[in-house]
PDB file of N, CA and C in Angstrom:
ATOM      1  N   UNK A   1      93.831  70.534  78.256  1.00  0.00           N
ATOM      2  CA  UNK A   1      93.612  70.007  79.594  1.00  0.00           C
ATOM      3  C   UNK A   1      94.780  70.399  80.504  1.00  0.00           C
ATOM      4  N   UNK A   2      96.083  70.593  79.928  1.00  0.00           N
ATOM      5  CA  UNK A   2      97.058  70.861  80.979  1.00  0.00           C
ATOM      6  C   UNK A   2      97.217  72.028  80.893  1.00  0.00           C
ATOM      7  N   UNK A   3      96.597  72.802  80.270  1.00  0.00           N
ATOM      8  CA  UNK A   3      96.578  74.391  80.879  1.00  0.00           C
ATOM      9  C   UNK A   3      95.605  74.625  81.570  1.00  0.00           C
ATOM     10  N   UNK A   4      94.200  73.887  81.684  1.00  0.00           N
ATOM     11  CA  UNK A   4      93.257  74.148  82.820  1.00  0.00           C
ATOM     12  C   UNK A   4      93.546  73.487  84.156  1.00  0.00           C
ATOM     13  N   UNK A   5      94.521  72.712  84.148  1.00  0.00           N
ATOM     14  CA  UNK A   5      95.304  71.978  85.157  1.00  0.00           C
ATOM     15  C   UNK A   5      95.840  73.014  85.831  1.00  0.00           C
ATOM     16  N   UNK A   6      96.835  73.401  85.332  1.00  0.00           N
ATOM     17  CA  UNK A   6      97.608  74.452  85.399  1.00  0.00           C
ATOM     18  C   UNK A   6      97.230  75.960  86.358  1.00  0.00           C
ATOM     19  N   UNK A   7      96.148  75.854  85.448  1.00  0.00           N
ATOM     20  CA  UNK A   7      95.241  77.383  85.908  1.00  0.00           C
ATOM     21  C   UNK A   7      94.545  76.887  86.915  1.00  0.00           C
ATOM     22  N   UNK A   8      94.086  75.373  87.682  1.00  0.00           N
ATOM     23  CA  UNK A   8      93.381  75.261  88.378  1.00  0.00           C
ATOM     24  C   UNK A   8      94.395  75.347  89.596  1.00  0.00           C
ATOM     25  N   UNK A   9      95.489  74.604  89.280  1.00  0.00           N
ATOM     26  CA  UNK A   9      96.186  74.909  90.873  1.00  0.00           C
ATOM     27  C   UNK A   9      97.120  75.909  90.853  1.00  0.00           C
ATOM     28  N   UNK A  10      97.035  77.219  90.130  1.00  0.00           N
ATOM     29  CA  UNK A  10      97.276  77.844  90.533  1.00  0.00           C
ATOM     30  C   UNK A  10      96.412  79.101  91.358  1.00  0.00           C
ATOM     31  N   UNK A  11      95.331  78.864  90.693  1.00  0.00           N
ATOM     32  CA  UNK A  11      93.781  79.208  91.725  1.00  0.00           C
ATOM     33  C   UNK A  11      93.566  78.689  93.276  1.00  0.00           C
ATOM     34  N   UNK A  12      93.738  77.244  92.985  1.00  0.00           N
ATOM     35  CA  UNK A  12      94.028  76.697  94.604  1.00  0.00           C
ATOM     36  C   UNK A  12      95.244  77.291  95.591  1.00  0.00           C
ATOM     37  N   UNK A  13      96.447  77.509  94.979  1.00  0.00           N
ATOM     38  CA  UNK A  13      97.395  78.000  95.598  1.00  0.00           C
ATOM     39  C   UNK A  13      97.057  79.177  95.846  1.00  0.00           C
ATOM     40  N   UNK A  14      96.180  80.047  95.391  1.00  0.00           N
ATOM     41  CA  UNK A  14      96.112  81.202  95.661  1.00  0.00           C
ATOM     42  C   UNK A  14      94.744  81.736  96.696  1.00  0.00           C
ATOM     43  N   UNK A  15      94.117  81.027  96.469  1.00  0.00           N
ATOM     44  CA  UNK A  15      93.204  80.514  97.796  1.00  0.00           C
ATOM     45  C   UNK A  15      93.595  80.101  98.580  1.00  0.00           C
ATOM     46  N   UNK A  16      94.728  79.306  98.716  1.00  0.00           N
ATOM     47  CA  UNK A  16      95.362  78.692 100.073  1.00  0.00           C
ATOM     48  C   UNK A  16      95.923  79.728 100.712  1.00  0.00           C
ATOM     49  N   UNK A  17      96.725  80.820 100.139  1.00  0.00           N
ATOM     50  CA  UNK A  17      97.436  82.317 100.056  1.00  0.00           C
ATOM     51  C   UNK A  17      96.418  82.606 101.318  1.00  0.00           C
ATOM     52  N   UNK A  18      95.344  83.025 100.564  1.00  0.00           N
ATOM     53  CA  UNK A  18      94.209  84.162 101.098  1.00  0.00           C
ATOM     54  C   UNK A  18      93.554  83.720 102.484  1.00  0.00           C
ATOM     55  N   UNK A  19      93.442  82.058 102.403  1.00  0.00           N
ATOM     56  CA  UNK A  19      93.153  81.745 103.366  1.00  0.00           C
ATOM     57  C   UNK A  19      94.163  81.602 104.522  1.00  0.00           C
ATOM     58  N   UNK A  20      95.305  81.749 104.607  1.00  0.00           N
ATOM     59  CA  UNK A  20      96.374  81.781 105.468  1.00  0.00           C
ATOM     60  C   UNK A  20      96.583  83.149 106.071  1.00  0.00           C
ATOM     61  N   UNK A  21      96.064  84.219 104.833  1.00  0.00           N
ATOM     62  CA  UNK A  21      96.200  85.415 105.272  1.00  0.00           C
ATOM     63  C   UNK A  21      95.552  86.243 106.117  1.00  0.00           C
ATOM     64  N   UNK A  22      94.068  85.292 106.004  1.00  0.00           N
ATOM     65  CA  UNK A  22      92.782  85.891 106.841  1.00  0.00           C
ATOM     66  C   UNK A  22      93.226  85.268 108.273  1.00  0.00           C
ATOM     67  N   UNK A  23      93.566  83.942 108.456  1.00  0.00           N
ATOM     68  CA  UNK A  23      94.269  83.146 109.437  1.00  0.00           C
ATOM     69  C   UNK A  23      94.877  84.136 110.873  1.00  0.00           C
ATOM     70  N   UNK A  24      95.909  84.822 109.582  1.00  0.00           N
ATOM     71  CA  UNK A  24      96.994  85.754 110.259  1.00  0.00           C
ATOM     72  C   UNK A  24      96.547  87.162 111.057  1.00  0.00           C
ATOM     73  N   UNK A  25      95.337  87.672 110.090  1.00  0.00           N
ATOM     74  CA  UNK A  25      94.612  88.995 110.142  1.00  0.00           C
ATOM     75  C   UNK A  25      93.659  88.030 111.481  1.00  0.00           C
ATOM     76  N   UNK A  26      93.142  87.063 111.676  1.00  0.00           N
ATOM     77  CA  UNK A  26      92.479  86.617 112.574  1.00  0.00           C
ATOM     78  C   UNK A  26      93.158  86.878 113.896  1.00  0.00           C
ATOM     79  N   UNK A  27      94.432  86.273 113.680  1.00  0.00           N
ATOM     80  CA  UNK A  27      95.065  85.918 114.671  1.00  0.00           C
ATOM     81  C   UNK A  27      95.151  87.391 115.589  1.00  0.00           C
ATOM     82  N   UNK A  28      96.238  88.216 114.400  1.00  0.00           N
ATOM     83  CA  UNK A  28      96.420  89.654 114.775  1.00  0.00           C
ATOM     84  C   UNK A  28      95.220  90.389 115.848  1.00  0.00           C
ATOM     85  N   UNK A  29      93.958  90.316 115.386  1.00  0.00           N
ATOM     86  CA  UNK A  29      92.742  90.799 115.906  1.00  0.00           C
ATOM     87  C   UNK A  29      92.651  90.434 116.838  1.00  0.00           C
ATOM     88  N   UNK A  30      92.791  88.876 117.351  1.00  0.00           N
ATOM     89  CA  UNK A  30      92.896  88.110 118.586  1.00  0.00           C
ATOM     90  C   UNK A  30      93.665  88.494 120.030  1.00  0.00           C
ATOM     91  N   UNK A  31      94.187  88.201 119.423  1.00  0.00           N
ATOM     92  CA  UNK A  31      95.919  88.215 120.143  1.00  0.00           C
ATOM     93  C   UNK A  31      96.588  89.621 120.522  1.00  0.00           C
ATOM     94  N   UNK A  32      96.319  90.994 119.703  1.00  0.00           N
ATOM     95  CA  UNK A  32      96.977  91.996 119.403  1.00  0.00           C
ATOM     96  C   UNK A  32      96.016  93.007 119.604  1.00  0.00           C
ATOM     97  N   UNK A  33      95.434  93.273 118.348  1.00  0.00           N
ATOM     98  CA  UNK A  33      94.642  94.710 118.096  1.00  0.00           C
ATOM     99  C   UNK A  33      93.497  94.924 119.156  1.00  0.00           C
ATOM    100  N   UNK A  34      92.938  94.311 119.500  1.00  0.00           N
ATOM    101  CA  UNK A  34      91.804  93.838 120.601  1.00  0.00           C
ATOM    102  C   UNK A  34      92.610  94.337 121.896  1.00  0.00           C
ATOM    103  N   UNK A  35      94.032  93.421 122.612  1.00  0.00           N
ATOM    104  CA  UNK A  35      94.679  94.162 123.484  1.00  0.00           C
ATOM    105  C   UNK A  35      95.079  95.607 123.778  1.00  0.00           C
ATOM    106  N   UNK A  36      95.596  95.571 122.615  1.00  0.00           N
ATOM    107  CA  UNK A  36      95.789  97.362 122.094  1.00  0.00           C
ATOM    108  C   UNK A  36      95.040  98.682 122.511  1.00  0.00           C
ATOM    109  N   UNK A  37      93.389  97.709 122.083  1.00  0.00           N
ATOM    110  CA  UNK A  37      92.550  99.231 122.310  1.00  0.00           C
ATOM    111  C   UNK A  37      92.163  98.798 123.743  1.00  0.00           C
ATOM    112  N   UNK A  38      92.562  97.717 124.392  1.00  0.00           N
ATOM    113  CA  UNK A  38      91.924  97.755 125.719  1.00  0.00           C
ATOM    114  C   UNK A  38      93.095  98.019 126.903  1.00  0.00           C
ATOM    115  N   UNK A  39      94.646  98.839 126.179  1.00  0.00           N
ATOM    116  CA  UNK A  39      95.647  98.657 126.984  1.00  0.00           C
ATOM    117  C   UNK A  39      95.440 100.251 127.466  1.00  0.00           C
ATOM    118  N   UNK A  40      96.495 100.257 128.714  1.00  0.00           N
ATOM    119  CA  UNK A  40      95.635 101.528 129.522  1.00  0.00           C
ATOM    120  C   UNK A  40      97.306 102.233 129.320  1.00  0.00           C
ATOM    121  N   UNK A  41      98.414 101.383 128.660  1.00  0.00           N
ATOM    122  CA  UNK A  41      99.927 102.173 128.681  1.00  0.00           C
ATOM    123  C   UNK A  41     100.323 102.372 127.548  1.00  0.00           C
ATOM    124  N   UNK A  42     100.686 103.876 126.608  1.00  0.00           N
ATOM    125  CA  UNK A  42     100.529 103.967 125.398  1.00  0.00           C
ATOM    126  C   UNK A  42     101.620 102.832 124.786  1.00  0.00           C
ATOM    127  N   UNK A  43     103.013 102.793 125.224  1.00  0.00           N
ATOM    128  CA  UNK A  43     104.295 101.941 124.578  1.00  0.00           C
ATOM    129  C   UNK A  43     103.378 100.567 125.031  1.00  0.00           C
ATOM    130  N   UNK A  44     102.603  99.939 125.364  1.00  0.00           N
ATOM    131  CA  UNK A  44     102.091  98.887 125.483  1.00  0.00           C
ATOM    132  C   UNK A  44     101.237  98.669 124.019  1.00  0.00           C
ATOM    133  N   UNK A  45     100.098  99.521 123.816  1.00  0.00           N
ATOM    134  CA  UNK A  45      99.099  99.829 122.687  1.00  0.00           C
ATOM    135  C   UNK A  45     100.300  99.614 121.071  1.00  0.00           C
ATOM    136  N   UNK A  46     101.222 100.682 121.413  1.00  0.00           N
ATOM    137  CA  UNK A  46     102.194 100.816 120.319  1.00  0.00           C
ATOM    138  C   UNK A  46     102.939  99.444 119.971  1.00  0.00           C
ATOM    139  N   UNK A  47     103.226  98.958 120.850  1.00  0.00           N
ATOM    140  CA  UNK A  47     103.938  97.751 120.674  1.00  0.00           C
ATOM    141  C   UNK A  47     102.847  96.631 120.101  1.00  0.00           C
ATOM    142  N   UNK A  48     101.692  96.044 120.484  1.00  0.00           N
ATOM    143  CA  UNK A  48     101.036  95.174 120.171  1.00  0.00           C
ATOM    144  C   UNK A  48     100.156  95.803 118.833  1.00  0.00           C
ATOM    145  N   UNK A  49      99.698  96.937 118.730  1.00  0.00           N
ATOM    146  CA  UNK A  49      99.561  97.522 117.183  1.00  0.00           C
ATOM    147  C   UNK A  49     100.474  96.631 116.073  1.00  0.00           C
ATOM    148  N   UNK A  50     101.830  97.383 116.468  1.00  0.00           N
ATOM    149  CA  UNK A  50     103.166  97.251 115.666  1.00  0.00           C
ATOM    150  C   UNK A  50     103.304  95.199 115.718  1.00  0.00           C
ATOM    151  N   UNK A  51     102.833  94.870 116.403  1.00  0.00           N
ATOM    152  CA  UNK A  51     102.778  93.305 116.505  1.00  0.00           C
ATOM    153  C   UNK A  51     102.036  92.713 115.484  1.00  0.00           C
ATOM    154  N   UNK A  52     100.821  92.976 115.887  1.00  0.00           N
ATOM    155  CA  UNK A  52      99.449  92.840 115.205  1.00  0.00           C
ATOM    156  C   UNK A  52      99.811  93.064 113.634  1.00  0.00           C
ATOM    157  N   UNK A  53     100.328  94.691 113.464  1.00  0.00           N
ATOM    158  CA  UNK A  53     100.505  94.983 111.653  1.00  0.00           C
ATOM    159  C   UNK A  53     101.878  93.763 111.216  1.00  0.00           C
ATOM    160  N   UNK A  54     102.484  93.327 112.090  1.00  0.00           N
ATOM    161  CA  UNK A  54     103.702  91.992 111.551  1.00  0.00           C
ATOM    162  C   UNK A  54     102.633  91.033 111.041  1.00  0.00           C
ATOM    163  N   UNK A  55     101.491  91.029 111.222  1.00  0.00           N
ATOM    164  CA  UNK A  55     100.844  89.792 111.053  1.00  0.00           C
ATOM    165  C   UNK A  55     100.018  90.395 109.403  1.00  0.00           C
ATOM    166  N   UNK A  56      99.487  91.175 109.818  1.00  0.00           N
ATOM    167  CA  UNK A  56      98.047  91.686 109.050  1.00  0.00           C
ATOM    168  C   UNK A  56      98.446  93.363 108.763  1.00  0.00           C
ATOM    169  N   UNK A  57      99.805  92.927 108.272  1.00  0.00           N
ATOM    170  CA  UNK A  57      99.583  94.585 107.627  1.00  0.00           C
ATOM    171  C   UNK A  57      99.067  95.769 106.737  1.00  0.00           C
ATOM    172  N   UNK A  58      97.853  94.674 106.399  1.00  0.00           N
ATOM    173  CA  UNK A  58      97.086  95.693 105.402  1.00  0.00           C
ATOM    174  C   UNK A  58      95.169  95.992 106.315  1.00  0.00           C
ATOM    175  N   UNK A  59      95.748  96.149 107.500  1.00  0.00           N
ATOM    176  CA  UNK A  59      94.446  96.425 107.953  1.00  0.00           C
ATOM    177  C   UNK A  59      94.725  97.986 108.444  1.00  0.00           C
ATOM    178  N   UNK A  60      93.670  98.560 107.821  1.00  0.00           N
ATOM    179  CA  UNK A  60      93.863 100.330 107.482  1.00  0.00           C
ATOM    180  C   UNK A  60      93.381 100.826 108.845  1.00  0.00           C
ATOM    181  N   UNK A  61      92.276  99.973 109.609  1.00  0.00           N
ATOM    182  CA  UNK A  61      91.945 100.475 111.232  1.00  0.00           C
ATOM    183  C   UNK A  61      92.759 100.201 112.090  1.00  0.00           C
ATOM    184  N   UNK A  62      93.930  99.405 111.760  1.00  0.00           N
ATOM    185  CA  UNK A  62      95.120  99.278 112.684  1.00  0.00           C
ATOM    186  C   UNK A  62      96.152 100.344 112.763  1.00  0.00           C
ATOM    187  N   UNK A  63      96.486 100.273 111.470  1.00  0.00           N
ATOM    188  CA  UNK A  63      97.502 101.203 110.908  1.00  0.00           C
ATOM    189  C   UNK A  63      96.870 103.052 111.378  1.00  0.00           C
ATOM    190  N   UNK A  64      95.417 102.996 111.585  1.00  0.00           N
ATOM    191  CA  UNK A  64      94.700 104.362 111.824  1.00  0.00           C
ATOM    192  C   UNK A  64      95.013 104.334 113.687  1.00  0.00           C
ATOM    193  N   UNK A  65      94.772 103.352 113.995  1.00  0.00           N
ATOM    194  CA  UNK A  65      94.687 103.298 115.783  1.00  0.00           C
ATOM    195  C   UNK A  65      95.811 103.769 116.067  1.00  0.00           C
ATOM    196  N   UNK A  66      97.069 102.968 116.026  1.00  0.00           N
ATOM    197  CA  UNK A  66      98.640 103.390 116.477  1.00  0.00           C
ATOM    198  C   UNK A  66      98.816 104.657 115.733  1.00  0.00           C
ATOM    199  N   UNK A  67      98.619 105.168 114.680  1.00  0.00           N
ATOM    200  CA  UNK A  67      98.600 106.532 114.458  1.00  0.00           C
ATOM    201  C   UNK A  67      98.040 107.343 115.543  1.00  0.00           C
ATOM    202  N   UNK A  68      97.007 107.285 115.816  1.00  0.00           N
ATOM    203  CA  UNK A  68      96.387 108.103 117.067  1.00  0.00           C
ATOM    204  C   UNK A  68      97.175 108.030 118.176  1.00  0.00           C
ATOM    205  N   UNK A  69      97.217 106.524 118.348  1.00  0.00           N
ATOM    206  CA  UNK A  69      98.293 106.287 120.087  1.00  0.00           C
ATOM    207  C   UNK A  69      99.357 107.347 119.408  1.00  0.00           C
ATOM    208  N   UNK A  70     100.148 107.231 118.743  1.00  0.00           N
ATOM    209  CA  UNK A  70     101.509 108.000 118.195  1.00  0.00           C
ATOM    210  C   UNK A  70     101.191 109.268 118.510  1.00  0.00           C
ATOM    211  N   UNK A  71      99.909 109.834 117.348  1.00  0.00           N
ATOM    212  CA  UNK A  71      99.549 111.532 117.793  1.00  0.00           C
ATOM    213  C   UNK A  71      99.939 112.189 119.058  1.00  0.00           C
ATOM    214  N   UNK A  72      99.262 111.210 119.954  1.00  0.00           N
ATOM    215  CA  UNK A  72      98.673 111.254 121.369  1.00  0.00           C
ATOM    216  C   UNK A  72     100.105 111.680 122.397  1.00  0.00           C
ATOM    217  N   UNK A  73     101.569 110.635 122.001  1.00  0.00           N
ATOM    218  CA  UNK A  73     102.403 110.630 122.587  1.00  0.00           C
ATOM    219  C   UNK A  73     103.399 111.750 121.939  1.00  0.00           C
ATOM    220  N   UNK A  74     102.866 112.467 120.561  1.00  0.00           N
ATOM    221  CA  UNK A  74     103.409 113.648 119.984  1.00  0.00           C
ATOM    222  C   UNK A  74     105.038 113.089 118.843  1.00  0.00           C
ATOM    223  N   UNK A  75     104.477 111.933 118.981  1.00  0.00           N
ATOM    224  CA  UNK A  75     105.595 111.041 117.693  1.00  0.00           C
ATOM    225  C   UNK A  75     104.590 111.393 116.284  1.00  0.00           C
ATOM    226  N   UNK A  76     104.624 112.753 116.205  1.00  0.00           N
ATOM    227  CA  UNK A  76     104.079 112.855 114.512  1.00  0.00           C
ATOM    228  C   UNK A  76     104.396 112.085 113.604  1.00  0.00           C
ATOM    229  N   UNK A  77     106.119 112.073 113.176  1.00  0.00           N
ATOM    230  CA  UNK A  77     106.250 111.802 111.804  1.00  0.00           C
ATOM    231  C   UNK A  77     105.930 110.532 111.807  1.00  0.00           C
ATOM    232  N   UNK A  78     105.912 109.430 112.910  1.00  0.00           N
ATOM    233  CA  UNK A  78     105.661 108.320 113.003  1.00  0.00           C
ATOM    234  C   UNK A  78     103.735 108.181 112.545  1.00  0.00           C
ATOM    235  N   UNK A  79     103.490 108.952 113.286  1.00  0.00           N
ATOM    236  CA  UNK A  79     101.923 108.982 113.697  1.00  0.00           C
ATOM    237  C   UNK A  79     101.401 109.474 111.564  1.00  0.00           C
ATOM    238  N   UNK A  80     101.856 110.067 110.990  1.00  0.00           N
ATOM    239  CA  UNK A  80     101.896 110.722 109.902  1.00  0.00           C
ATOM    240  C   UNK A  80     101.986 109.439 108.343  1.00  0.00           C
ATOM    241  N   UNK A  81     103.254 109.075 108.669  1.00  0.00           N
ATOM    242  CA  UNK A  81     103.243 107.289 108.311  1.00  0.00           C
ATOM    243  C   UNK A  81     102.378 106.268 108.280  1.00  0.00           C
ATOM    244  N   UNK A  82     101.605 106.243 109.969  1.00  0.00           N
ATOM    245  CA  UNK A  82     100.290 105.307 109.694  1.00  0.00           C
ATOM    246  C   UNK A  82      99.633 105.672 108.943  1.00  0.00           C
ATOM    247  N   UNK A  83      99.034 106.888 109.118  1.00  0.00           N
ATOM    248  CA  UNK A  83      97.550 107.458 108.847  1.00  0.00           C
ATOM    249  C   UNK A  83      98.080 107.455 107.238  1.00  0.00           C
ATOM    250  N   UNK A  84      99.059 108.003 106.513  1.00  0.00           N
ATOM    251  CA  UNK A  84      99.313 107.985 105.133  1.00  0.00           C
ATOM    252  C   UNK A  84      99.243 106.066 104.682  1.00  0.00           C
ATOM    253  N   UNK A  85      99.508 105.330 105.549  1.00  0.00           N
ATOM    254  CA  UNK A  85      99.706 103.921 105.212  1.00  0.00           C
ATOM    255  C   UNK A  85      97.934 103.618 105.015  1.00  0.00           C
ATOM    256  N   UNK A  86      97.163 103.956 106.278  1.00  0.00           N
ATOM    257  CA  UNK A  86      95.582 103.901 106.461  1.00  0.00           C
ATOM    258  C   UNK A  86      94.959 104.378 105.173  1.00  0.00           C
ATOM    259  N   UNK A  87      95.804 105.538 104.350  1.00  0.00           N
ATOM    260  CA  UNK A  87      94.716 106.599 103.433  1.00  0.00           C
ATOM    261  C   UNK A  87      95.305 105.564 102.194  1.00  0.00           C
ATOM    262  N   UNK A  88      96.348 104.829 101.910  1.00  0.00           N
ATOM    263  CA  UNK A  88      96.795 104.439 100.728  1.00  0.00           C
ATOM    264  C   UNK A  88      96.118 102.711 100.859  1.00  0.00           C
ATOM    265  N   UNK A  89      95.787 102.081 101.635  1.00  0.00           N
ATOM    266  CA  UNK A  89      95.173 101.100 101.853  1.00  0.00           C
ATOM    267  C   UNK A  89      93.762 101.403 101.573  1.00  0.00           C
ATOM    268  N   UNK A  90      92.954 102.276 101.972  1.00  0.00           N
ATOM    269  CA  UNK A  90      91.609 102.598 101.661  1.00  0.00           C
ATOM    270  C   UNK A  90      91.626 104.124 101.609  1.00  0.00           C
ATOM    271  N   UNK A  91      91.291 104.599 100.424  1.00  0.00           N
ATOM    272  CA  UNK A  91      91.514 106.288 100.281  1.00  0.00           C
ATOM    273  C   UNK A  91      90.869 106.780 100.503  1.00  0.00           C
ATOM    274  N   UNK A  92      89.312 106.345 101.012  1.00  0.00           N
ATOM    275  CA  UNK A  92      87.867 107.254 101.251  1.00  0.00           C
ATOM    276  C   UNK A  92      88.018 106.933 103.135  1.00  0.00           C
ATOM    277  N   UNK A  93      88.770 106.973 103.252  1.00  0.00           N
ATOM    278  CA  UNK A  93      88.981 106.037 104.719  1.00  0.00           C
ATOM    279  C   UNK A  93      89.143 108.082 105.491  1.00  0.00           C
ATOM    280  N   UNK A  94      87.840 108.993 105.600  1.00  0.00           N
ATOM    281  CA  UNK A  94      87.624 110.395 105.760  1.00  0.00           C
ATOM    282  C   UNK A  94      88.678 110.494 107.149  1.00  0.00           C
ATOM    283  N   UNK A  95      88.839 109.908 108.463  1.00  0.00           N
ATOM    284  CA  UNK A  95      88.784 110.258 109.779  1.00  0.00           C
ATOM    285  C   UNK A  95      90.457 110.183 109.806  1.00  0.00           C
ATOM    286  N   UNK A  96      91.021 108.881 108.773  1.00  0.00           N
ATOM    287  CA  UNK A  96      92.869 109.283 108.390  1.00  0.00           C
ATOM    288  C   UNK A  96      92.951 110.467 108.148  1.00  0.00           C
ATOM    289  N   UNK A  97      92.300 110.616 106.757  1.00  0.00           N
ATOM    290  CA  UNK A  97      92.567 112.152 106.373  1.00  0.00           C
ATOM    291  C   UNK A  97      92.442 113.130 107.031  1.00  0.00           C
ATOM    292  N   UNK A  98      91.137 113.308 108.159  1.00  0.00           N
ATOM    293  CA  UNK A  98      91.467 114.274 109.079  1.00  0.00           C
ATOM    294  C   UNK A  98      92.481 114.125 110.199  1.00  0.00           C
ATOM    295  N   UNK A  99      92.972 113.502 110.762  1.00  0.00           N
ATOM    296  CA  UNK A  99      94.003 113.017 111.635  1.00  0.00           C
ATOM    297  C   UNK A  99      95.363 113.333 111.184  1.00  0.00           C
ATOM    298  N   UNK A 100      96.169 113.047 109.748  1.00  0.00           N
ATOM    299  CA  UNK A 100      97.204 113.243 108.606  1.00  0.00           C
ATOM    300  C   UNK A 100      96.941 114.866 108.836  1.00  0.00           C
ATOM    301  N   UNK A 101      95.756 115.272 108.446  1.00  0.00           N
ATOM    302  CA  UNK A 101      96.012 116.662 108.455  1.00  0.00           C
ATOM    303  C   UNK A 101      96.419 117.478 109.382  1.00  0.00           C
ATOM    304  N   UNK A 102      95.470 117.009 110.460  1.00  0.00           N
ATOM    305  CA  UNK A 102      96.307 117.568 111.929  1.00  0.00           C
ATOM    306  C   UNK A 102      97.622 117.679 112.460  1.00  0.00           C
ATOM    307  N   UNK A 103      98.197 116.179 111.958  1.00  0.00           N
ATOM    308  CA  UNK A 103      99.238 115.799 112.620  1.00  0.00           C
ATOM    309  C   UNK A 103     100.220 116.862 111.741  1.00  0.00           C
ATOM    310  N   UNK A 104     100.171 117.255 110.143  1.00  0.00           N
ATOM    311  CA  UNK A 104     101.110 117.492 110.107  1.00  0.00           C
ATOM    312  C   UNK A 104     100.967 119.319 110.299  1.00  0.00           C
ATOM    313  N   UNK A 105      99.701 119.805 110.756  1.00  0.00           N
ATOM    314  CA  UNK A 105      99.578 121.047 111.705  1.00  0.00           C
ATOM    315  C   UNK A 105     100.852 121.042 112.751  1.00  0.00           C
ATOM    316  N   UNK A 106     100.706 120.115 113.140  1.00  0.00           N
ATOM    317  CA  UNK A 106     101.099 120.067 114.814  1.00  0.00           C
ATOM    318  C   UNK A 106     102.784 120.238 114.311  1.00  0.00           C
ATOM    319  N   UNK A 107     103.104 119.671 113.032  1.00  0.00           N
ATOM    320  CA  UNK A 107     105.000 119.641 112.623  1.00  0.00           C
ATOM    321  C   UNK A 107     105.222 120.677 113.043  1.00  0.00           C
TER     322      UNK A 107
END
């Protein structure tokens, strides 16, 4: 009984984890990534990206967006970083990989 004790709250604690984390990834989306793609000044986009991933840094369409803003402003190795962060978070994730490839054309 006190090892299913045991194993039970550590299941709860770890659900509490996940649910704090979606919280955060909520928030990020809210507050941040949403601004981002609707900002019209790239160091604006870059900054609330880079905000947003403080919160929810394992979201691979974030980490793919500010790569592009980056491309865009010709900050490769930066821009090179996301998109490798985007392809190692989800590896079939095709449109990083073409983007990574470009960018490091452009080195």
């Amino acid at each position: 009984i006190a090892q299913q004790r045991k194993d039970l709250e550590a299941m709860l604690a770890n659900q509490k984890l996940q649910d704090q984390k979606q919280q955060e990834c909520n928030r990020a989306f809210r507050d941040y990534f949403e601004k981002a793609q609707m900002a019209s000044d790239d160091d604006q986009a870059i900054a609330l990206y880079r905000e947003g991933l403080s919160l929810c840094p394992e979201d691979e369409v974030a980490h793919y967006e500010l790569g592009r803003v980056l491309a865009d402003r010709g900050r490769y190795l930066e821009a090179e970083k996301e998109f490798e962060t985007a392809l190692h978070l989800r590896p079939d994730f095709t449109d990083a990989r073409k983007q990574l490839e470009s960018v490091r054309k452009s080195r």
